[in-house]
PDB file of N, CA and C in Angstrom:
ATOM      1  N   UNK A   1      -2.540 -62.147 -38.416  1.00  0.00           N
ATOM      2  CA  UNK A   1      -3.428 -62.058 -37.269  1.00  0.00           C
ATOM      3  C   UNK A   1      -4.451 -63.186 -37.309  1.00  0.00           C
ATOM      4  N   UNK A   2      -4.817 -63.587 -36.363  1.00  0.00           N
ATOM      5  CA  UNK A   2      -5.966 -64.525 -35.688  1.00  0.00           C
ATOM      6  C   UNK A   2      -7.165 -63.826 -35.964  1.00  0.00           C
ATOM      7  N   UNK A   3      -8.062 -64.701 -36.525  1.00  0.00           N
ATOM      8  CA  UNK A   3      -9.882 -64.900 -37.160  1.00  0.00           C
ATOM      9  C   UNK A   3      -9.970 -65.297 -35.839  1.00  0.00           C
ATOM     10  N   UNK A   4     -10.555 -64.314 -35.046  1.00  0.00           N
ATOM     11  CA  UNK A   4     -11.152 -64.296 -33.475  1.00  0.00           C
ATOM     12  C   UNK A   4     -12.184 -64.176 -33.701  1.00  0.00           C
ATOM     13  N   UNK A   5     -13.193 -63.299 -34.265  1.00  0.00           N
ATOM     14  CA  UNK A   5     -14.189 -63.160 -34.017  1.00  0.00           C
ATOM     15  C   UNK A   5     -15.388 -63.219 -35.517  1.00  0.00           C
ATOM     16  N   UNK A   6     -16.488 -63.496 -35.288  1.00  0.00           N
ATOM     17  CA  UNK A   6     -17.320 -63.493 -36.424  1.00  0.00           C
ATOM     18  C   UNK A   6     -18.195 -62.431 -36.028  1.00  0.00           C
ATOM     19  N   UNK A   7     -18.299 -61.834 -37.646  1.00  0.00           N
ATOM     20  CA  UNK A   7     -18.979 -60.664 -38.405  1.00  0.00           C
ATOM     21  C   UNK A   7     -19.816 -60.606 -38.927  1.00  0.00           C
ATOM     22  N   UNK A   8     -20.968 -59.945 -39.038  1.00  0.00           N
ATOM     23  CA  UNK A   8     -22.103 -59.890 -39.849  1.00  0.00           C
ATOM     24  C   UNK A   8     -22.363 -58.840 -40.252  1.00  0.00           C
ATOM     25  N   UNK A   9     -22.329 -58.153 -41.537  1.00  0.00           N
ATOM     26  CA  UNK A   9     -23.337 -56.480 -42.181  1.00  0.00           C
ATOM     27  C   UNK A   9     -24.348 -57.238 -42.441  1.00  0.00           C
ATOM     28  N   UNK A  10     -25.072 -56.219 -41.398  1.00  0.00           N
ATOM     29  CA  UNK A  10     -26.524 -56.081 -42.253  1.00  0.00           C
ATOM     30  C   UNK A  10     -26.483 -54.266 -43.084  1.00  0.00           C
ATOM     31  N   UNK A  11     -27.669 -54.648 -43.955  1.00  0.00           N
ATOM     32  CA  UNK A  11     -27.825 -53.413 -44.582  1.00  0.00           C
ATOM     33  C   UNK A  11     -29.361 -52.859 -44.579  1.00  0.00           C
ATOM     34  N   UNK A  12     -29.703 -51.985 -44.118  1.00  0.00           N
ATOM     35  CA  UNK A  12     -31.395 -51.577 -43.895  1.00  0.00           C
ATOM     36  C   UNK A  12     -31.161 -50.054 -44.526  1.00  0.00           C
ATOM     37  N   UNK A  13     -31.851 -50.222 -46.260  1.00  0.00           N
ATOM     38  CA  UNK A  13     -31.941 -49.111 -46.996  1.00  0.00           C
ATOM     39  C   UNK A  13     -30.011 -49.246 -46.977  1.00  0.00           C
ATOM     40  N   UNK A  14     -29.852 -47.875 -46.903  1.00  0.00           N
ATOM     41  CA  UNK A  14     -28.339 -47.396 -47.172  1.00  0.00           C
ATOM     42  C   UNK A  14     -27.551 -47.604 -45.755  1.00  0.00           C
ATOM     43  N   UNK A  15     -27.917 -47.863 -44.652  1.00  0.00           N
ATOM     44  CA  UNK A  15     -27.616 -47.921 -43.058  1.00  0.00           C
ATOM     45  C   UNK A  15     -26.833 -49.281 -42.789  1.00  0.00           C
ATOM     46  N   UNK A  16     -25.563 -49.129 -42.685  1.00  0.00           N
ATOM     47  CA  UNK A  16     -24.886 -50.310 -42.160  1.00  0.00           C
ATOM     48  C   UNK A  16     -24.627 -50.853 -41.069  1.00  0.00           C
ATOM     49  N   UNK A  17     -25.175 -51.677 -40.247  1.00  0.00           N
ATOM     50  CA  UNK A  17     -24.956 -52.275 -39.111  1.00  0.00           C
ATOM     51  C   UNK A  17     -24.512 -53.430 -38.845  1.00  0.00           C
ATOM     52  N   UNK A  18     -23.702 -53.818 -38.028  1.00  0.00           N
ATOM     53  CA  UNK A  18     -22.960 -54.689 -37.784  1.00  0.00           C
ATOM     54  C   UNK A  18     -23.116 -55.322 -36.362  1.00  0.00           C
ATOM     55  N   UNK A  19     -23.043 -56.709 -36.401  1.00  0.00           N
ATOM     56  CA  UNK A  19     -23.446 -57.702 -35.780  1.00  0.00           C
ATOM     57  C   UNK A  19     -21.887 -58.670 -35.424  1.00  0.00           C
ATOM     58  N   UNK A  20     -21.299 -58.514 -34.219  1.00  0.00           N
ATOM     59  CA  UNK A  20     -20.187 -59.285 -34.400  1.00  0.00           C
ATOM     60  C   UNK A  20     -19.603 -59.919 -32.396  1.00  0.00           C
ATOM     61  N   UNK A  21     -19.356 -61.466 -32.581  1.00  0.00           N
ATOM     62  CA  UNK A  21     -18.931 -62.157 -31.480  1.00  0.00           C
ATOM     63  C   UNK A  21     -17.216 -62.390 -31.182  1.00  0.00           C
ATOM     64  N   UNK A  22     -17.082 -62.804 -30.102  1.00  0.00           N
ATOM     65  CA  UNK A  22     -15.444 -63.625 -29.780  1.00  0.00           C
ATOM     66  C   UNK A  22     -16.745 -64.731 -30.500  1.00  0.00           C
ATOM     67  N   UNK A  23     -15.556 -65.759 -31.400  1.00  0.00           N
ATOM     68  CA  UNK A  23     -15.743 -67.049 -32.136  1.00  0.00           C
ATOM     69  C   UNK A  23     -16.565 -67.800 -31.283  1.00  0.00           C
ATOM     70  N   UNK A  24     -15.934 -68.023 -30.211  1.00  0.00           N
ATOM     71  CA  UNK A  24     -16.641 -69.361 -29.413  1.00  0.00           C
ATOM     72  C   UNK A  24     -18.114 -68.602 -28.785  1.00  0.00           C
ATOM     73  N   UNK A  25     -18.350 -67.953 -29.058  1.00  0.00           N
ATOM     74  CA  UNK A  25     -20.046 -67.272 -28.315  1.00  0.00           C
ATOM     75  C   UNK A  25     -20.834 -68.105 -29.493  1.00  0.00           C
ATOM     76  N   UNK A  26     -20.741 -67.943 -30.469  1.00  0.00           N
ATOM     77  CA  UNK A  26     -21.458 -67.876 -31.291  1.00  0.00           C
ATOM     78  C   UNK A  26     -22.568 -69.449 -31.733  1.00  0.00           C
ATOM     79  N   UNK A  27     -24.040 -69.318 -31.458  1.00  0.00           N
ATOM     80  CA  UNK A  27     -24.983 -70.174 -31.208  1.00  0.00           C
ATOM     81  C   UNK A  27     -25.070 -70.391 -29.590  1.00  0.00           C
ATOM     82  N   UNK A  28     -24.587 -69.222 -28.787  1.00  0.00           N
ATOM     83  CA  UNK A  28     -24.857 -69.798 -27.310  1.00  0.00           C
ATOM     84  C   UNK A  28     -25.909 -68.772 -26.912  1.00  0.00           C
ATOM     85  N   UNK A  29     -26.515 -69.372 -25.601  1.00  0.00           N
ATOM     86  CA  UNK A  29     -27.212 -68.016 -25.070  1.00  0.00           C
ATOM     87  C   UNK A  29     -26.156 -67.838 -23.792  1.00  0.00           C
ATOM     88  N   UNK A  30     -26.048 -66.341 -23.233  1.00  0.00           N
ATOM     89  CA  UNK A  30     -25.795 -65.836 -22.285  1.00  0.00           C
ATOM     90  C   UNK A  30     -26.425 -65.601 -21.282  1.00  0.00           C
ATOM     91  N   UNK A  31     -26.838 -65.655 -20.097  1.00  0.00           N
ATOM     92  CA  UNK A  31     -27.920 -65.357 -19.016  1.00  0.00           C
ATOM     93  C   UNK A  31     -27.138 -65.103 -18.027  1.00  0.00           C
ATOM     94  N   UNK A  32     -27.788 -64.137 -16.900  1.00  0.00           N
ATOM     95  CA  UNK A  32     -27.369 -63.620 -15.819  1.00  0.00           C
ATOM     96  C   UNK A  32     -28.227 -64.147 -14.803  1.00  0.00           C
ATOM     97  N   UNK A  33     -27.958 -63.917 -13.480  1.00  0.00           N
ATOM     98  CA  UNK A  33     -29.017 -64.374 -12.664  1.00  0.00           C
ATOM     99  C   UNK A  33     -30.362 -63.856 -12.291  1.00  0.00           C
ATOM    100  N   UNK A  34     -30.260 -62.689 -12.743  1.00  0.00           N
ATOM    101  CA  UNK A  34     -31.498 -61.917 -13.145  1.00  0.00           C
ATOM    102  C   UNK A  34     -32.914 -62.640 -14.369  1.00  0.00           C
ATOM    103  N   UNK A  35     -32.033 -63.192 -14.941  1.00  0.00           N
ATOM    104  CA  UNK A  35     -32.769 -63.956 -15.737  1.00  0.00           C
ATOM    105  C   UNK A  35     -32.566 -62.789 -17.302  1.00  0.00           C
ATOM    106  N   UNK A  36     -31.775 -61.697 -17.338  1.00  0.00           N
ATOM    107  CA  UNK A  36     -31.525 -61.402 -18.943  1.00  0.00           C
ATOM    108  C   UNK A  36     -30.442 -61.915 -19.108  1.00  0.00           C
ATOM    109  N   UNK A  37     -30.881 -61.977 -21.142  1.00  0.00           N
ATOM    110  CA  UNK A  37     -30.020 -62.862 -21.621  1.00  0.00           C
ATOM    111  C   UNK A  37     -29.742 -62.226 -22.946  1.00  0.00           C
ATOM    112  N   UNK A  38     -28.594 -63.308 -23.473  1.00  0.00           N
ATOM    113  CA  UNK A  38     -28.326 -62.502 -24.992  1.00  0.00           C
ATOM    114  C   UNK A  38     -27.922 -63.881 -25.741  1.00  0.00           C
ATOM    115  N   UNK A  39     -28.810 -63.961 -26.821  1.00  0.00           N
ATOM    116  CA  UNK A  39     -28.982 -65.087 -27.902  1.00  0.00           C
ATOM    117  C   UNK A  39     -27.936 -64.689 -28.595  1.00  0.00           C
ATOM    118  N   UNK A  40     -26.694 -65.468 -28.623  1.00  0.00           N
ATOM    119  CA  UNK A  40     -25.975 -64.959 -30.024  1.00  0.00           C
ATOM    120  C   UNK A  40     -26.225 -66.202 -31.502  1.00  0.00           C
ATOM    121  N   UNK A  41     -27.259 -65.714 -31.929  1.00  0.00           N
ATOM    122  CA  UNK A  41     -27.570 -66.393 -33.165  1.00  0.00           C
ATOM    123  C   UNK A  41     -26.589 -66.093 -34.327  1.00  0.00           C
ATOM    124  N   UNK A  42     -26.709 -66.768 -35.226  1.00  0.00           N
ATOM    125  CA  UNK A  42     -25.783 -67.214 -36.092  1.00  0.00           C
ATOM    126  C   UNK A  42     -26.771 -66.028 -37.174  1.00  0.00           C
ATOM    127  N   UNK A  43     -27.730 -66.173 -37.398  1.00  0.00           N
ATOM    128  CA  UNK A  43     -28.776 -65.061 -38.023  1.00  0.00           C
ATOM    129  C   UNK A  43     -27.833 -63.722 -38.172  1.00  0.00           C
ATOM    130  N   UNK A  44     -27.638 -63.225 -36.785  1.00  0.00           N
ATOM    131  CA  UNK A  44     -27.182 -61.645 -36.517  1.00  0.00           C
ATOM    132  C   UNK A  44     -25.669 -61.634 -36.616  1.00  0.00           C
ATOM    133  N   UNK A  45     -25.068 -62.307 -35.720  1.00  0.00           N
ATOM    134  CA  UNK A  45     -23.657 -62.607 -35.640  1.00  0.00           C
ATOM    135  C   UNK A  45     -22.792 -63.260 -36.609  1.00  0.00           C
ATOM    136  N   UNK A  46     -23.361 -64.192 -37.201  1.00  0.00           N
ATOM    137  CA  UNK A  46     -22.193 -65.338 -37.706  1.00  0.00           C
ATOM    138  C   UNK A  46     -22.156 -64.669 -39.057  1.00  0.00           C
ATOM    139  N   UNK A  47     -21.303 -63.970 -39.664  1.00  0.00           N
ATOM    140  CA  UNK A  47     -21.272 -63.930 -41.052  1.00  0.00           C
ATOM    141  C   UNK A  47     -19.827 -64.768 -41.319  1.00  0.00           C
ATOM    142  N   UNK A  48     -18.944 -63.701 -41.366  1.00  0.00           N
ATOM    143  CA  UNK A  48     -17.377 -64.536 -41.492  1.00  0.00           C
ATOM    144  C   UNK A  48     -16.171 -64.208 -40.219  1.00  0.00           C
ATOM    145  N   UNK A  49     -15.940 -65.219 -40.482  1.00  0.00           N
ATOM    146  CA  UNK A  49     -14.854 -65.204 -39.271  1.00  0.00           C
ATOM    147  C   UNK A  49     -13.372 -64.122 -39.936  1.00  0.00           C
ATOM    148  N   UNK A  50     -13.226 -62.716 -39.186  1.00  0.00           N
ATOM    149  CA  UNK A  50     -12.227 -61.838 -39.110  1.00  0.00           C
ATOM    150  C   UNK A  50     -11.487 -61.401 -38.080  1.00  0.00           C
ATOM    151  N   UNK A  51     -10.115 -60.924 -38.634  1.00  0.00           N
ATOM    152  CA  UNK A  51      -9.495 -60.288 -37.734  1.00  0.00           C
ATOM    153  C   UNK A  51      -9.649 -59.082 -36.955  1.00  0.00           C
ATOM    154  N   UNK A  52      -8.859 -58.635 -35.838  1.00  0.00           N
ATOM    155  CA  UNK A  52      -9.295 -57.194 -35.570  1.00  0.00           C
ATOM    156  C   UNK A  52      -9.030 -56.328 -36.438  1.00  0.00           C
ATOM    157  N   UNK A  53      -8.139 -56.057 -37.057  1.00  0.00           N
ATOM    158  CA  UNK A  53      -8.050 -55.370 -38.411  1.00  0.00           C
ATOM    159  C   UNK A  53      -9.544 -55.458 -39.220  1.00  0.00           C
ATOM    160  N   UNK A  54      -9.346 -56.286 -39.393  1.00  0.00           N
ATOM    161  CA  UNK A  54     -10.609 -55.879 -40.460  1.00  0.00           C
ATOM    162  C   UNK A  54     -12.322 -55.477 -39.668  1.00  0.00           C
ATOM    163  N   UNK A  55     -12.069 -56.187 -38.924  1.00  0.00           N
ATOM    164  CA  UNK A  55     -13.417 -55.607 -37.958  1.00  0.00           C
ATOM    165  C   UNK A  55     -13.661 -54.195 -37.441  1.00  0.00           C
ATOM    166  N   UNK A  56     -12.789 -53.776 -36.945  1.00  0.00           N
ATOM    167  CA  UNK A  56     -11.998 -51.999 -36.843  1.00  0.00           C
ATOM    168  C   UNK A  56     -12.460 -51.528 -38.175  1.00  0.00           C
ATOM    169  N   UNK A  57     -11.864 -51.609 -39.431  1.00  0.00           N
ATOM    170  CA  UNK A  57     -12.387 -51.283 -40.824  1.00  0.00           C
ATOM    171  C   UNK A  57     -13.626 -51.361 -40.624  1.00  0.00           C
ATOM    172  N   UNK A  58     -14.185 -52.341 -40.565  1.00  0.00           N
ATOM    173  CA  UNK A  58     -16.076 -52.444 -40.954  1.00  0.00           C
ATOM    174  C   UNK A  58     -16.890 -51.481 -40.065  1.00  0.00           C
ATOM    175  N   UNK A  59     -16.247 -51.457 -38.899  1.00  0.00           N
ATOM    176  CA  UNK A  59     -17.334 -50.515 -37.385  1.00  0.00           C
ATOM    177  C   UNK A  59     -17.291 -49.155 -37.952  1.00  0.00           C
ATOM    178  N   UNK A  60     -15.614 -48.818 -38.146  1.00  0.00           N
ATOM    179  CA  UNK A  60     -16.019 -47.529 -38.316  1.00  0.00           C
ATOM    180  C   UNK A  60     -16.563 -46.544 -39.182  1.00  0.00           C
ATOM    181  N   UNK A  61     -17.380 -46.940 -40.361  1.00  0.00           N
ATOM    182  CA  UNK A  61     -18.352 -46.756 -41.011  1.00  0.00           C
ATOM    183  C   UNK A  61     -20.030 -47.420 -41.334  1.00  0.00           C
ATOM    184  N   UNK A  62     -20.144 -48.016 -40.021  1.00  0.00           N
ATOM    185  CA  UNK A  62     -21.310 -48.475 -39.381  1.00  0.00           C
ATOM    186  C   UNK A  62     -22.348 -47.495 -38.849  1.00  0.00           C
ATOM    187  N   UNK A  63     -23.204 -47.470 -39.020  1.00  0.00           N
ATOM    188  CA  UNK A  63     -24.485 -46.570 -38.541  1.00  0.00           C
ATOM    189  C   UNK A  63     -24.479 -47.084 -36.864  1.00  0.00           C
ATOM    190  N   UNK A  64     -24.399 -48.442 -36.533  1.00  0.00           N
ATOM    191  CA  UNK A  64     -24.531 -49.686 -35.329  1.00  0.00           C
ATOM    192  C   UNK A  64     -24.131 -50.851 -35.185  1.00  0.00           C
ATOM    193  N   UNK A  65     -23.751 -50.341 -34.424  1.00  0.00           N
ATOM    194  CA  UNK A  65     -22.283 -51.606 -33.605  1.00  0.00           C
ATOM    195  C   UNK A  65     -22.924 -52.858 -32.716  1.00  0.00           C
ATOM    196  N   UNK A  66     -23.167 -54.232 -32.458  1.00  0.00           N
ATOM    197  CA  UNK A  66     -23.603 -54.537 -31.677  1.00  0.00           C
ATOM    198  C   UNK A  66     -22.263 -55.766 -31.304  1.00  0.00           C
ATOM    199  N   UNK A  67     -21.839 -55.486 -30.449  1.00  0.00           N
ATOM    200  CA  UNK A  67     -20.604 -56.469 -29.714  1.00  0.00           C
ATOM    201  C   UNK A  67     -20.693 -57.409 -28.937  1.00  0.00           C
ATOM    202  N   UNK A  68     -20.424 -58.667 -28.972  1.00  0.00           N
ATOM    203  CA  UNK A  68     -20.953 -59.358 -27.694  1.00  0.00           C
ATOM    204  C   UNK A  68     -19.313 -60.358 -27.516  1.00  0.00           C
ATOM    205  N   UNK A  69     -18.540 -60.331 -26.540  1.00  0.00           N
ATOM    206  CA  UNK A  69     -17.674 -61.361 -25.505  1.00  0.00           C
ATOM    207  C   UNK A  69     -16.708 -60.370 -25.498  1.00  0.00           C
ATOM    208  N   UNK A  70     -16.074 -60.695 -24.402  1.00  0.00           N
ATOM    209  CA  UNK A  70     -15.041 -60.177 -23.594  1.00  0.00           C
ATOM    210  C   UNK A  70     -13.674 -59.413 -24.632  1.00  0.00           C
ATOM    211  N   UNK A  71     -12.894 -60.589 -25.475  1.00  0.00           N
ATOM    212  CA  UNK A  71     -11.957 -60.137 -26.172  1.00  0.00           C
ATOM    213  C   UNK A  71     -12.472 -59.233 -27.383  1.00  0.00           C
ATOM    214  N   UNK A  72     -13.852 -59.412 -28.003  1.00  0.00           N
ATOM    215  CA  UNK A  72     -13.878 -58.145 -29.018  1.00  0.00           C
ATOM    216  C   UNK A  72     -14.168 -56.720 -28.256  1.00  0.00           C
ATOM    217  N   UNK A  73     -14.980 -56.546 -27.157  1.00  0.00           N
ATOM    218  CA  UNK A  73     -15.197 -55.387 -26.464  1.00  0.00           C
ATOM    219  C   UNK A  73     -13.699 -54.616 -26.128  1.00  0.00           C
ATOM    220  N   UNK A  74     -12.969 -55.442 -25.443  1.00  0.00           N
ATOM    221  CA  UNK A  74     -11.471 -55.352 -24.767  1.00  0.00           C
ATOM    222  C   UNK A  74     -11.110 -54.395 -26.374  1.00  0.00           C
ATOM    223  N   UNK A  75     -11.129 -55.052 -27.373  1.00  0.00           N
ATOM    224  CA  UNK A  75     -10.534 -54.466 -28.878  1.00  0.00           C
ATOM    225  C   UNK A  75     -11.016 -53.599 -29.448  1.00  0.00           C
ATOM    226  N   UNK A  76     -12.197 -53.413 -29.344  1.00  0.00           N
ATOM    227  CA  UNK A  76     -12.750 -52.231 -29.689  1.00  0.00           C
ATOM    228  C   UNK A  76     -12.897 -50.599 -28.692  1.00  0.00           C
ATOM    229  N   UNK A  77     -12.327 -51.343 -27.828  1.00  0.00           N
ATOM    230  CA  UNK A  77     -12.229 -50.338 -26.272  1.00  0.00           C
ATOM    231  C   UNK A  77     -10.943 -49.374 -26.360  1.00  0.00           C
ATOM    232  N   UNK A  78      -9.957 -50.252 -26.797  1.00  0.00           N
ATOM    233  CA  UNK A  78      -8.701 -49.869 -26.782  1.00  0.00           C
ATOM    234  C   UNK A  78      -8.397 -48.900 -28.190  1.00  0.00           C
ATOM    235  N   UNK A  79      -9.425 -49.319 -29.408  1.00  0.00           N
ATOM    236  CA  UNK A  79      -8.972 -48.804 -30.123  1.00  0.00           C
ATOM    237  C   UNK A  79     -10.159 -46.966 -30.176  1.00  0.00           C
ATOM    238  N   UNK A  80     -10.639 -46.662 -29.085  1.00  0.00           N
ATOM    239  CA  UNK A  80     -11.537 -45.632 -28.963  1.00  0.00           C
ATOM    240  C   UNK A  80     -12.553 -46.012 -29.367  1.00  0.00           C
ATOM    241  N   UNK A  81     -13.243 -46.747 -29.538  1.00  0.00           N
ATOM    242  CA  UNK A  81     -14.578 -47.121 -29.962  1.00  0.00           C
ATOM    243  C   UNK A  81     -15.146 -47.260 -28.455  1.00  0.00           C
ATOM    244  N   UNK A  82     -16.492 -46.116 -28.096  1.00  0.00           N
ATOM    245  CA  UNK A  82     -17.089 -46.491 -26.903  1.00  0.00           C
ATOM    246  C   UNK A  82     -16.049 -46.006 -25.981  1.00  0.00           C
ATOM    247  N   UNK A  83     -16.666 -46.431 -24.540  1.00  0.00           N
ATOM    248  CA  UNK A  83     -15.934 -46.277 -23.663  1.00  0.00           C
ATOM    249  C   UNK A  83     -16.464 -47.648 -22.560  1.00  0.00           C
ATOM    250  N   UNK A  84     -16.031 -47.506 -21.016  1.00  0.00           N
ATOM    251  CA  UNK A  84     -15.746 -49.036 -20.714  1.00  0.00           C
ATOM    252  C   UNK A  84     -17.267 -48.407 -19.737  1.00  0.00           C
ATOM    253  N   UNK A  85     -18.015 -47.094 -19.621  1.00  0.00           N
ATOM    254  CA  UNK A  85     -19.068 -46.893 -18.812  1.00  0.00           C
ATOM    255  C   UNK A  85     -19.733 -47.157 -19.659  1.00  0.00           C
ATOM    256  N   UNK A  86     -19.525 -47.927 -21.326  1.00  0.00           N
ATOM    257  CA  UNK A  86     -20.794 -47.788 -21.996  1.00  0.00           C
ATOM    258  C   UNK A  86     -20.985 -49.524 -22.034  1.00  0.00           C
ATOM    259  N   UNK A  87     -20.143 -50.375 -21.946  1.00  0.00           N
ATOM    260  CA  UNK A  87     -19.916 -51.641 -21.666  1.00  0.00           C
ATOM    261  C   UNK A  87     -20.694 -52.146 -20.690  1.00  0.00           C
ATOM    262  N   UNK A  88     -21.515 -53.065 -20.810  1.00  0.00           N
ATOM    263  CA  UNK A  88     -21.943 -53.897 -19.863  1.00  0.00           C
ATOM    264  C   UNK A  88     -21.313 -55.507 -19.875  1.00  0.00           C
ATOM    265  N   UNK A  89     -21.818 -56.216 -18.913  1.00  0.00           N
ATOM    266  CA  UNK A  89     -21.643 -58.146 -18.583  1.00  0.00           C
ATOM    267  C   UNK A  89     -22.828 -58.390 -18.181  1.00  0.00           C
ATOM    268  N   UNK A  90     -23.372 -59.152 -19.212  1.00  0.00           N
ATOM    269  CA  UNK A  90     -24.342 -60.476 -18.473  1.00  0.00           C
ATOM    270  C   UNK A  90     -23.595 -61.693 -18.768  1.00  0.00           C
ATOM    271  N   UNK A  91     -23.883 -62.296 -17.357  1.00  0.00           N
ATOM    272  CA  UNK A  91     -23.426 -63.937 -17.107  1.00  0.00           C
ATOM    273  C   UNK A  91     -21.935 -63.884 -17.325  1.00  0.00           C
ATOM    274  N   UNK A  92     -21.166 -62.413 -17.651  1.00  0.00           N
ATOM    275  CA  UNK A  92     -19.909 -62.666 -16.748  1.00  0.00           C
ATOM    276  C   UNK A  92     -19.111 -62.153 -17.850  1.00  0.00           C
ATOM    277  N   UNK A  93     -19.747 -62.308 -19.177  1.00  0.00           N
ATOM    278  CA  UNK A  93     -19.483 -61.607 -20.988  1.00  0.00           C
ATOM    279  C   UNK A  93     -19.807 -60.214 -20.838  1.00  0.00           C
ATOM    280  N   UNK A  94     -19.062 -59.762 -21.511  1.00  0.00           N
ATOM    281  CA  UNK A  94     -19.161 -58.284 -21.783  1.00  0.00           C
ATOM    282  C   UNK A  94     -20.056 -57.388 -23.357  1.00  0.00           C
ATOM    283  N   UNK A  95     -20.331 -56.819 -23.312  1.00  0.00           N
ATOM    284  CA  UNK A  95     -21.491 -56.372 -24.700  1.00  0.00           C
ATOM    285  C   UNK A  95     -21.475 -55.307 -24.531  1.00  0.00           C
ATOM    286  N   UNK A  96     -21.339 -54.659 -25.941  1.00  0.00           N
ATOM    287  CA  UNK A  96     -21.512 -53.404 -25.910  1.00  0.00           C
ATOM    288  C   UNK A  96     -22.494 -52.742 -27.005  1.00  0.00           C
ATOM    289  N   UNK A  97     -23.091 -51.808 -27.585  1.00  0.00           N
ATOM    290  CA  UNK A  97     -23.945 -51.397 -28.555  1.00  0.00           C
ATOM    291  C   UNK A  97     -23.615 -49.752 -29.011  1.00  0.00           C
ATOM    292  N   UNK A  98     -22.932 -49.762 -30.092  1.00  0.00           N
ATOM    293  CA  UNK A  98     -22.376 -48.402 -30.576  1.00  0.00           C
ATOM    294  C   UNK A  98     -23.161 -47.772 -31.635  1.00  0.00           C
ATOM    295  N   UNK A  99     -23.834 -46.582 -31.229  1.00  0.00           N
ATOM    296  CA  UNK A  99     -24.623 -46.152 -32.449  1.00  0.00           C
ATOM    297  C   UNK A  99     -23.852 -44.627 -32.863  1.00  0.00           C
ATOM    298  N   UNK A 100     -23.277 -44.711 -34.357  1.00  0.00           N
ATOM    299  CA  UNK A 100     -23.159 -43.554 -34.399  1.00  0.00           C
ATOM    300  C   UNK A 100     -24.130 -42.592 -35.134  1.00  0.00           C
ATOM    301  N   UNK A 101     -23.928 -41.371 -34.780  1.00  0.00           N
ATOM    302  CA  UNK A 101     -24.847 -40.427 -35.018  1.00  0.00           C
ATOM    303  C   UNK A 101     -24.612 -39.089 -36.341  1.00  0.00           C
TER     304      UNK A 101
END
């Protein structure tokens, strides 16, 4: 499989959250005409470049999910993670934010 997208754990105390882009987002900003936007910094996002396999592995023992471009949402959609009313697009990208409870 194809290294599509880059990954980041963070860890706060014992709480795992995850930070992850489609490859090519990553160091861009996103903006809508509204004027919101979404920084995908290399800080939050960029850890290592993985497959969907392994990204699937990492979410689903995540405290928080934060998703940003079209083909990882599409992948995480399909595989039951979220749903597509919980999905938003600014500037035309799709993002999503999964907290489990």
């Amino acid at each position: 499989m194809s290294k599509d997208f880059y990954m980041k754990e963070h860890a706060v105390g014992s709480t795992k959250i995850i930070g992850a882009c489609d490859r090519e987002l990553l160091g861009k900003v996103i903006k809508d005409k509204t004027g919101l936007e979404i920084n995908v910094v290399e800080k939050f996002y960029g850890g290592k470049l993985v497959d969907d396999e392994e990204l699937l592995k990492s979410i689903r023992d995540a405290a928080s999910v934060n998703l940003v471009g079209n083909r990882i949402v599409k992948t995480v959609l399909e595989k039951g993670f979220g749903t597509v009313d919980n999905a938003k697009k600014i500037g035309g990208v799709m993002f999503i934010m999964i907290v489990h409870i």
